[in-house]
PDB file of N, CA and C in Angstrom:
ATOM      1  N   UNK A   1      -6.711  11.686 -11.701  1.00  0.00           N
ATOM      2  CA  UNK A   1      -7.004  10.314 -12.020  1.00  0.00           C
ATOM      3  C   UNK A   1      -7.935   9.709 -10.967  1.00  0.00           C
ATOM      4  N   UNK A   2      -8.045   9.887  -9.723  1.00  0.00           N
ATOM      5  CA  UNK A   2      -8.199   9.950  -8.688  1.00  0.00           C
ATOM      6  C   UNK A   2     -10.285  10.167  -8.681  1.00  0.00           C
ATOM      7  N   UNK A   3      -9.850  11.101  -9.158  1.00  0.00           N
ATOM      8  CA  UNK A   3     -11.406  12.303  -9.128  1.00  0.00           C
ATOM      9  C   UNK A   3     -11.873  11.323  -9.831  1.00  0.00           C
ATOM     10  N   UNK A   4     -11.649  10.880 -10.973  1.00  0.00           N
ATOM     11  CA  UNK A   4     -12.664   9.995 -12.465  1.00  0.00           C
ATOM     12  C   UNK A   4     -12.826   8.940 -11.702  1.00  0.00           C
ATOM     13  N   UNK A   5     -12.680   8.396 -11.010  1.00  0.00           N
ATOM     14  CA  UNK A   5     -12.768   6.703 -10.432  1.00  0.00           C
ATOM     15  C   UNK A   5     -12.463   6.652  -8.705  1.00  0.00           C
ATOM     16  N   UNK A   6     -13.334   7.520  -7.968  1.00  0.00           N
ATOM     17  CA  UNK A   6     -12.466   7.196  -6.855  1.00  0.00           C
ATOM     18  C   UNK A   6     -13.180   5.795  -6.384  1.00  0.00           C
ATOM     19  N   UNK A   7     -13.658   5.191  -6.286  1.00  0.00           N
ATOM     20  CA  UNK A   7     -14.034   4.137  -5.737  1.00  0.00           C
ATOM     21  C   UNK A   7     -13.798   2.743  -5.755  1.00  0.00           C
ATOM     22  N   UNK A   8     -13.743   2.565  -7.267  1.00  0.00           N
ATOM     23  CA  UNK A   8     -12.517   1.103  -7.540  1.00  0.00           C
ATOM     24  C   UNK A   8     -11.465   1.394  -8.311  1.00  0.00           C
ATOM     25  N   UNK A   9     -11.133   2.659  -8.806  1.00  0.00           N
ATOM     26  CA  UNK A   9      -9.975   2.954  -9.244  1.00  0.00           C
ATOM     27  C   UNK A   9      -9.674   2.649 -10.532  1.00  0.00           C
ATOM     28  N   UNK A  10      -8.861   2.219 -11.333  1.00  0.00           N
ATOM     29  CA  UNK A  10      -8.495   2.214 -12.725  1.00  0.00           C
ATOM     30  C   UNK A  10      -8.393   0.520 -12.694  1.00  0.00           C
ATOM     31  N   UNK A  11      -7.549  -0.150 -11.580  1.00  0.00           N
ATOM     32  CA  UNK A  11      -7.193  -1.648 -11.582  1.00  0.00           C
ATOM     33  C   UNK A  11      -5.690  -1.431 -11.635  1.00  0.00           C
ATOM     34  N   UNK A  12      -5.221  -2.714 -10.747  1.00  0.00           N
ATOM     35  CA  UNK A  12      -3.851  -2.828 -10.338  1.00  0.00           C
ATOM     36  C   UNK A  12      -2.974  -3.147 -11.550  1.00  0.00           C
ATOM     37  N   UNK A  13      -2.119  -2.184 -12.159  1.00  0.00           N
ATOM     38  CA  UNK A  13      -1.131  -2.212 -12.913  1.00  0.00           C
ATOM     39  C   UNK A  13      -1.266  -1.538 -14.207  1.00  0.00           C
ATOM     40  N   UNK A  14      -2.553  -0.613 -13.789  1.00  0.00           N
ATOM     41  CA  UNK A  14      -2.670   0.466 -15.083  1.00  0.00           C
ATOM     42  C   UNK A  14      -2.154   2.181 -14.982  1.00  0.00           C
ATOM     43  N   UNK A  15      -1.488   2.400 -14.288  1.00  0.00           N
ATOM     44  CA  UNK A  15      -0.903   3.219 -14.160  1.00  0.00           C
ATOM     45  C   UNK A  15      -0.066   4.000 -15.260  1.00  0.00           C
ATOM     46  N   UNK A  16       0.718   3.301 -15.858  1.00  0.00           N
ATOM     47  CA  UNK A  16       1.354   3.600 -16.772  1.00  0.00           C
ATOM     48  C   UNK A  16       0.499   3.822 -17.812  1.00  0.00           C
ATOM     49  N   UNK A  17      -0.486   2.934 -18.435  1.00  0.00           N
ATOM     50  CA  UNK A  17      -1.631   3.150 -19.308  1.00  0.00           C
ATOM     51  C   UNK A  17      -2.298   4.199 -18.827  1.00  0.00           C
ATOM     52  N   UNK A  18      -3.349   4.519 -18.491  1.00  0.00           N
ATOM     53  CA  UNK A  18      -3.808   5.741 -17.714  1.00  0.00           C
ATOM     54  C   UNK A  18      -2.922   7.089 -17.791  1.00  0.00           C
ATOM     55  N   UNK A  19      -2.300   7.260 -17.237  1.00  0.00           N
ATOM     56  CA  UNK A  19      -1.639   8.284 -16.561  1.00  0.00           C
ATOM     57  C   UNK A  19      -1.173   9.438 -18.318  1.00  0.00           C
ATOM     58  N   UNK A  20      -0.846   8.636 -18.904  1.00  0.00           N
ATOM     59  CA  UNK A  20      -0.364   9.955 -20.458  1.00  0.00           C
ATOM     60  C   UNK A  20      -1.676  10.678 -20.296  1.00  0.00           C
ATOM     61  N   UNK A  21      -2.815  10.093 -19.667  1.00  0.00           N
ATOM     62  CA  UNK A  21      -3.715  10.659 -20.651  1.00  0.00           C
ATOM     63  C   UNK A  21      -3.884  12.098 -19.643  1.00  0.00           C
ATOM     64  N   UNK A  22      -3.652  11.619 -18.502  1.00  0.00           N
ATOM     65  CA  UNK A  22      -4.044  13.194 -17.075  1.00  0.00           C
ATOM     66  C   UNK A  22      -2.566  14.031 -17.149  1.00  0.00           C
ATOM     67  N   UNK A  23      -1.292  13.539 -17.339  1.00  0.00           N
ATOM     68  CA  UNK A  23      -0.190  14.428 -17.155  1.00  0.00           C
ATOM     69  C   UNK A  23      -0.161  15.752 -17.582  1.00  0.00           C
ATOM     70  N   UNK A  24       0.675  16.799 -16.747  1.00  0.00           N
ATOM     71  CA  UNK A  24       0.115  18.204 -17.634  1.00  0.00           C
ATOM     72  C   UNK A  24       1.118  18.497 -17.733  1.00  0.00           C
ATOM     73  N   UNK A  25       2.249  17.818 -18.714  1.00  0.00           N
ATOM     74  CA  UNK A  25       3.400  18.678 -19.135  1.00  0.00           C
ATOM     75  C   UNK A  25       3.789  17.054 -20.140  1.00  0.00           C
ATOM     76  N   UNK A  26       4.805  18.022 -21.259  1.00  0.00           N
ATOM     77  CA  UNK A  26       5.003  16.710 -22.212  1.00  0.00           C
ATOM     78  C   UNK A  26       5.989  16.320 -22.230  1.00  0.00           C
ATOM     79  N   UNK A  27       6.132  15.050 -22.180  1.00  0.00           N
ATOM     80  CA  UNK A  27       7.788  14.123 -22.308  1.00  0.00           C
ATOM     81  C   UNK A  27       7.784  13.181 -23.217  1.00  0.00           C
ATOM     82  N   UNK A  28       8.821  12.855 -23.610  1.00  0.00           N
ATOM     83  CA  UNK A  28       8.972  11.374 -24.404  1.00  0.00           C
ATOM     84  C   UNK A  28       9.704  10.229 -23.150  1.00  0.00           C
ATOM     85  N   UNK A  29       9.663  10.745 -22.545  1.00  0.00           N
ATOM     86  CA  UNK A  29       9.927   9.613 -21.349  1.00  0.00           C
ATOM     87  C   UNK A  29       8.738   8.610 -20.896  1.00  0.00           C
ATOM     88  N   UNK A  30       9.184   7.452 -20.751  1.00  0.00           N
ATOM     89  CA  UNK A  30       8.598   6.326 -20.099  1.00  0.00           C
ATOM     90  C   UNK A  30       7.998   6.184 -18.988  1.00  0.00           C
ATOM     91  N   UNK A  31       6.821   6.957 -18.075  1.00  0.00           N
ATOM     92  CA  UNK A  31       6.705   6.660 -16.657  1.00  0.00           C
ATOM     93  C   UNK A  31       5.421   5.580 -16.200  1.00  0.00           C
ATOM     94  N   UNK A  32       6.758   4.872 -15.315  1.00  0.00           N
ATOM     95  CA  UNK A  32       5.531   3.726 -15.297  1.00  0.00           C
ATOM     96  C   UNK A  32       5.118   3.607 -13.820  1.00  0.00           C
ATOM     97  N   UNK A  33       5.183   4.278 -13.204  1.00  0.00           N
ATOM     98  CA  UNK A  33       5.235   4.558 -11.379  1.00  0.00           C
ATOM     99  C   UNK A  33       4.925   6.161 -11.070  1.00  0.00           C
ATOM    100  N   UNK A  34       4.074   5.985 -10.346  1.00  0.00           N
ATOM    101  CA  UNK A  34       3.921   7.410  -9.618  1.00  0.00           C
ATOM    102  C   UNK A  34       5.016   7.583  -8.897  1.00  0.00           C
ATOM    103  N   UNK A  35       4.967   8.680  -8.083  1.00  0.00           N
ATOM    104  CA  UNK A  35       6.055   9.341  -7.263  1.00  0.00           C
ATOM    105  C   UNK A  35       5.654   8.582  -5.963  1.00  0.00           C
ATOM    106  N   UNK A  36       4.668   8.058  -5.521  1.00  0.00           N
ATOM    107  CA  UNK A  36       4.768   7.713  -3.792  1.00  0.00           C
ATOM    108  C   UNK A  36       3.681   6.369  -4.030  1.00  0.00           C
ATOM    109  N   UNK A  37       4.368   5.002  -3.824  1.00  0.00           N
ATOM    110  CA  UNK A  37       3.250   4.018  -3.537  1.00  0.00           C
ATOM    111  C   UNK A  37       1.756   4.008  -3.421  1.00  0.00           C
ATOM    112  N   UNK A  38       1.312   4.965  -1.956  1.00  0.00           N
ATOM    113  CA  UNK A  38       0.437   5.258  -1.395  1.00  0.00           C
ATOM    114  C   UNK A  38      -0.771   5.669  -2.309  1.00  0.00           C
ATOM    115  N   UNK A  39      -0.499   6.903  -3.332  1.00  0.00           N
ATOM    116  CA  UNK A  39      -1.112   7.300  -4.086  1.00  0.00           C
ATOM    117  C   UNK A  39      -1.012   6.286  -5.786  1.00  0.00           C
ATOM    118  N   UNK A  40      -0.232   5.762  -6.277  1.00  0.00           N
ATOM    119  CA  UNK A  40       0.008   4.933  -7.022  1.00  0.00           C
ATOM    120  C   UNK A  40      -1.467   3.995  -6.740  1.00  0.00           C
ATOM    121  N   UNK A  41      -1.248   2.993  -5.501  1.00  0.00           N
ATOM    122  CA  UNK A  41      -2.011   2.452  -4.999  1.00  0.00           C
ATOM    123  C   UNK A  41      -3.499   2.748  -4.751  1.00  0.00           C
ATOM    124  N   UNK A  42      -3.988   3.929  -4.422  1.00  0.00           N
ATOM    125  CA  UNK A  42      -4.783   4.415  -4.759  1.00  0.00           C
ATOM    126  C   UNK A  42      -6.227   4.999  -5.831  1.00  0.00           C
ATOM    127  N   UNK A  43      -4.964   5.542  -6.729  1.00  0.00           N
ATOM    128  CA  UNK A  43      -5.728   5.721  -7.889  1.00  0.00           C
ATOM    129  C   UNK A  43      -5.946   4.531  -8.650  1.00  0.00           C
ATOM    130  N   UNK A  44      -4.722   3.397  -8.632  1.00  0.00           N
ATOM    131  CA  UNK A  44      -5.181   2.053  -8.998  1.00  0.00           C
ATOM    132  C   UNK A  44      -6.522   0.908  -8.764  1.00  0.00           C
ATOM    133  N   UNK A  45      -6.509   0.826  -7.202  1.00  0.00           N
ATOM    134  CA  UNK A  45      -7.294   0.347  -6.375  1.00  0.00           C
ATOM    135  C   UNK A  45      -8.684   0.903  -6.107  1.00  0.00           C
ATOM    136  N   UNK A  46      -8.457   2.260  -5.937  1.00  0.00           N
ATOM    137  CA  UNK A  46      -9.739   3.488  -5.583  1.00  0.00           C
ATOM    138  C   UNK A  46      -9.712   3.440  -3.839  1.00  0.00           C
ATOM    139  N   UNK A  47     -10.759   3.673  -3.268  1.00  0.00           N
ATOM    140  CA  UNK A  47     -11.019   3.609  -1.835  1.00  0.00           C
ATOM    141  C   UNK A  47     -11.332   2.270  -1.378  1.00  0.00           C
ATOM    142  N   UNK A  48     -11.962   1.368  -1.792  1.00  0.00           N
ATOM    143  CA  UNK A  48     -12.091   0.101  -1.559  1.00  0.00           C
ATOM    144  C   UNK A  48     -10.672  -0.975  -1.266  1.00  0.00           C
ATOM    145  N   UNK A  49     -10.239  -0.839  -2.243  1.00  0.00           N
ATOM    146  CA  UNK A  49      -8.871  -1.371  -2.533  1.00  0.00           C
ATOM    147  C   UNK A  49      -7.932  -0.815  -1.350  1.00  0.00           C
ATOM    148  N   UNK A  50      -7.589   0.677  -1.524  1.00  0.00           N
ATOM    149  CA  UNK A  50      -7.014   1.201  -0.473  1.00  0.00           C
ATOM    150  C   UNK A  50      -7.237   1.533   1.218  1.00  0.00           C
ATOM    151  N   UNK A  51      -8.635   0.963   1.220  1.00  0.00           N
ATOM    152  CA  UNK A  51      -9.018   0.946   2.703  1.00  0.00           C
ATOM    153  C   UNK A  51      -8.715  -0.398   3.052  1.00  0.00           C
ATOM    154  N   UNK A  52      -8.928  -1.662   2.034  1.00  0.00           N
ATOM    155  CA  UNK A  52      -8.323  -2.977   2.384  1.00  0.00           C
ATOM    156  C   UNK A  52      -7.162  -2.847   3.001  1.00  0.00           C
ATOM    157  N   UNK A  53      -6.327  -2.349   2.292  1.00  0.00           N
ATOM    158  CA  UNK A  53      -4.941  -2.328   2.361  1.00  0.00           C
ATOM    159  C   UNK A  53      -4.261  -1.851   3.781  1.00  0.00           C
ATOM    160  N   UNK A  54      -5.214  -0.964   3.818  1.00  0.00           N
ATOM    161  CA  UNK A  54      -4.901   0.170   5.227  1.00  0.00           C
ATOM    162  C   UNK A  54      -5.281  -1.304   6.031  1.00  0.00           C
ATOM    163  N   UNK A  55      -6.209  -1.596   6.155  1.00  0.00           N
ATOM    164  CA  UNK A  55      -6.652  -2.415   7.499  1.00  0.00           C
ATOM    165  C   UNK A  55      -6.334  -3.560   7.468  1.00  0.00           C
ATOM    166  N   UNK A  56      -5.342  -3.985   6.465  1.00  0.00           N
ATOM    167  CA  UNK A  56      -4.168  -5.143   6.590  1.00  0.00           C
ATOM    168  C   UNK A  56      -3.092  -4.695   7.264  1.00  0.00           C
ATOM    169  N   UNK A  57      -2.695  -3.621   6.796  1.00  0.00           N
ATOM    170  CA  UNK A  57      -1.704  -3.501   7.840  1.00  0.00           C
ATOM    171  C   UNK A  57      -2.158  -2.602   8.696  1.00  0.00           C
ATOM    172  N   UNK A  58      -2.461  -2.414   9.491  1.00  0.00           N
ATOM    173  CA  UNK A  58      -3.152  -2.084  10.810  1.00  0.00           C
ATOM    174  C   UNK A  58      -3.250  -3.027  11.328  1.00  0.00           C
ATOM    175  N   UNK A  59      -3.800  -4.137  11.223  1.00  0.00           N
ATOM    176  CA  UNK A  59      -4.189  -5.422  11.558  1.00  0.00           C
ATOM    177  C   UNK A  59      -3.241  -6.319  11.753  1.00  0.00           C
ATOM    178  N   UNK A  60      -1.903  -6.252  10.743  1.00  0.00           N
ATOM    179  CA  UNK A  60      -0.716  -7.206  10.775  1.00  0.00           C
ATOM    180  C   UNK A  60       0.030  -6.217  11.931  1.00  0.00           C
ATOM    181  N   UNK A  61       0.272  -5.093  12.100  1.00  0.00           N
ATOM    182  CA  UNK A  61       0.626  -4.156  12.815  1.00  0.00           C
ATOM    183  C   UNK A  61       0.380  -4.168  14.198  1.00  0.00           C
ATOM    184  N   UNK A  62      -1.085  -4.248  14.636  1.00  0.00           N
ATOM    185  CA  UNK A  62      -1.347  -4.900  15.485  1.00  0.00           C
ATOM    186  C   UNK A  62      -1.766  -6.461  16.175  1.00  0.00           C
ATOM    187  N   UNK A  63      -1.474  -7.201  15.778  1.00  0.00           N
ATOM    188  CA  UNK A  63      -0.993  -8.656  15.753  1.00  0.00           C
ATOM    189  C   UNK A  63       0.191  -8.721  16.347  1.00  0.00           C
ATOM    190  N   UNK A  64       1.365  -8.184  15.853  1.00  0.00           N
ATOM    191  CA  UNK A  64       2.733  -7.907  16.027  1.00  0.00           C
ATOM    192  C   UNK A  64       3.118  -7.389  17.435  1.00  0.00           C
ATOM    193  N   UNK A  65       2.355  -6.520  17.455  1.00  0.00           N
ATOM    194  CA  UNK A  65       2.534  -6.207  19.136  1.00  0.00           C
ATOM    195  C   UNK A  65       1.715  -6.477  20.194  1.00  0.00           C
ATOM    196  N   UNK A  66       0.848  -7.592  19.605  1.00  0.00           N
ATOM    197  CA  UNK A  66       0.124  -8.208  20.374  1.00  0.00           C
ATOM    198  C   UNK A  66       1.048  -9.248  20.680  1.00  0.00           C
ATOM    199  N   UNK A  67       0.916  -9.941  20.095  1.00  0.00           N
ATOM    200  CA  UNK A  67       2.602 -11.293  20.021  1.00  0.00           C
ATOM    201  C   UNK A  67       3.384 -10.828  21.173  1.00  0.00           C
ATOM    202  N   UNK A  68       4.045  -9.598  21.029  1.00  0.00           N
ATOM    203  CA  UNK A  68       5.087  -8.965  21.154  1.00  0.00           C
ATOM    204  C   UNK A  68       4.956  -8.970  22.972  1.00  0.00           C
ATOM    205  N   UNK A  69       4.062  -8.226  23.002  1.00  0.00           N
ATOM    206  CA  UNK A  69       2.854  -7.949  24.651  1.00  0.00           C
ATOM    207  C   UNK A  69       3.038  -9.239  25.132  1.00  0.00           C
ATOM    208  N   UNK A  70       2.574  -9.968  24.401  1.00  0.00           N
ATOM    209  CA  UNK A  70       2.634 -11.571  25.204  1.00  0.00           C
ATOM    210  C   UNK A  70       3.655 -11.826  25.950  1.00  0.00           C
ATOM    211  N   UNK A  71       4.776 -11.939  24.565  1.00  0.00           N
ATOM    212  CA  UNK A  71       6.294 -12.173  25.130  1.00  0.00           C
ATOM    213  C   UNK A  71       6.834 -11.835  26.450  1.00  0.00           C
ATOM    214  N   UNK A  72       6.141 -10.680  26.525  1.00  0.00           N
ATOM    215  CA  UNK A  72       7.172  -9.657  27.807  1.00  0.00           C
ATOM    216  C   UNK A  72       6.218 -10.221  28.741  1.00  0.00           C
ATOM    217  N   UNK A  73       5.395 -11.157  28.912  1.00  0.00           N
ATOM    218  CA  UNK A  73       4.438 -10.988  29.932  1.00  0.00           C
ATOM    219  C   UNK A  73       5.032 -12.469  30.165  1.00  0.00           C
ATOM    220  N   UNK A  74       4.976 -13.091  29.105  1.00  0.00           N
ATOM    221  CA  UNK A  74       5.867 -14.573  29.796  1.00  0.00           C
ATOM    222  C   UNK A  74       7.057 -14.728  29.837  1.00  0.00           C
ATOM    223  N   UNK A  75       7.700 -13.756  30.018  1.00  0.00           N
ATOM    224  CA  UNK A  75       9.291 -13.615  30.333  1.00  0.00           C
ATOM    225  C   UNK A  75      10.127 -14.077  29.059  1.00  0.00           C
ATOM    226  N   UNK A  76       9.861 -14.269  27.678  1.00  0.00           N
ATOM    227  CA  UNK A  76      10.606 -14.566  26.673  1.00  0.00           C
ATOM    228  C   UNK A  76      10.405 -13.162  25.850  1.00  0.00           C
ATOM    229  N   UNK A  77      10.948 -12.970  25.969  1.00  0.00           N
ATOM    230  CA  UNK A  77      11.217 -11.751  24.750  1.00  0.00           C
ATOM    231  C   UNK A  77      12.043 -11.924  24.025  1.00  0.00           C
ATOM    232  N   UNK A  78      12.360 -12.367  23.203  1.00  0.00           N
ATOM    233  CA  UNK A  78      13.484 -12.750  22.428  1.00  0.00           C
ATOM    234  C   UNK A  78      12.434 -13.559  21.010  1.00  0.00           C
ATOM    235  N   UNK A  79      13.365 -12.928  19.655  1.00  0.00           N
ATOM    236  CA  UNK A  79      12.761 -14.035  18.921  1.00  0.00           C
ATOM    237  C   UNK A  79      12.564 -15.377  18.786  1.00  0.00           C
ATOM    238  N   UNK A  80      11.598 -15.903  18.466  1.00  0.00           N
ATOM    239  CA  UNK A  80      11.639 -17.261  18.091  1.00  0.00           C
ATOM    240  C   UNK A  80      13.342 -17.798  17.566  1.00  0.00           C
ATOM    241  N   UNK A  81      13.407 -17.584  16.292  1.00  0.00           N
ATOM    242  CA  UNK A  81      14.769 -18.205  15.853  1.00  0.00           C
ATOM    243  C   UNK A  81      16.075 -17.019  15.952  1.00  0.00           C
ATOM    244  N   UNK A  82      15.985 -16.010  17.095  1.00  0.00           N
ATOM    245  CA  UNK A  82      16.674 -15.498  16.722  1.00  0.00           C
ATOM    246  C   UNK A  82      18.165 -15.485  16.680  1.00  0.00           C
ATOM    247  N   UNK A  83      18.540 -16.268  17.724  1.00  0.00           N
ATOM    248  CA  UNK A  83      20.363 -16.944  17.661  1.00  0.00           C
ATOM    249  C   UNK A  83      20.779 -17.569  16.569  1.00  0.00           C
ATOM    250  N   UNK A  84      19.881 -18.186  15.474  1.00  0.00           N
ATOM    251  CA  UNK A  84      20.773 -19.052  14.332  1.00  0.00           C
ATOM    252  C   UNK A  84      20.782 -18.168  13.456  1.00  0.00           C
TER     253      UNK A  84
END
């Protein structure tokens, strides 16, 4: 699925549509989800979509322990609300 579209992908929430048509074995079952997010996401999105994604969280990822770095440097380490 992947190979036919790698670049913007099929679009977010066609998976289930799509997918009867590449499967290589037959069911009467319902599948509306790949086996792993990552690739779900992927073939949906393509590389564009999924490089966004990557460098959101990379980005929220590192934010977080940037914050985090701070904390220990001004002697609060502790969450914001974390006692209530």
């Amino acid at each position: 699925m992947f190979s036919h579209r790698p670049v913007w992908g099929w679009g977010l929430g066609t998976f289930p549509t799509v997918y009867p048509g590449y499967r290589s074995f037959y069911t009467n079952l319902f599948i509306n989800e790949a086996h792993n997010d990552y690739a779900q996401l992927l073939v949906e999105t393509g590389l564009l979509g999924f490089g966004l994604t990557l460098w959101f969280l990379v980005s929220l990822y590192r934010h977080k322990l940037h914050l985090r770095n701070h904390r220990v440097e001004l002697g609060t380490d502790a969450e914001p609300l974390q006692n209530q």
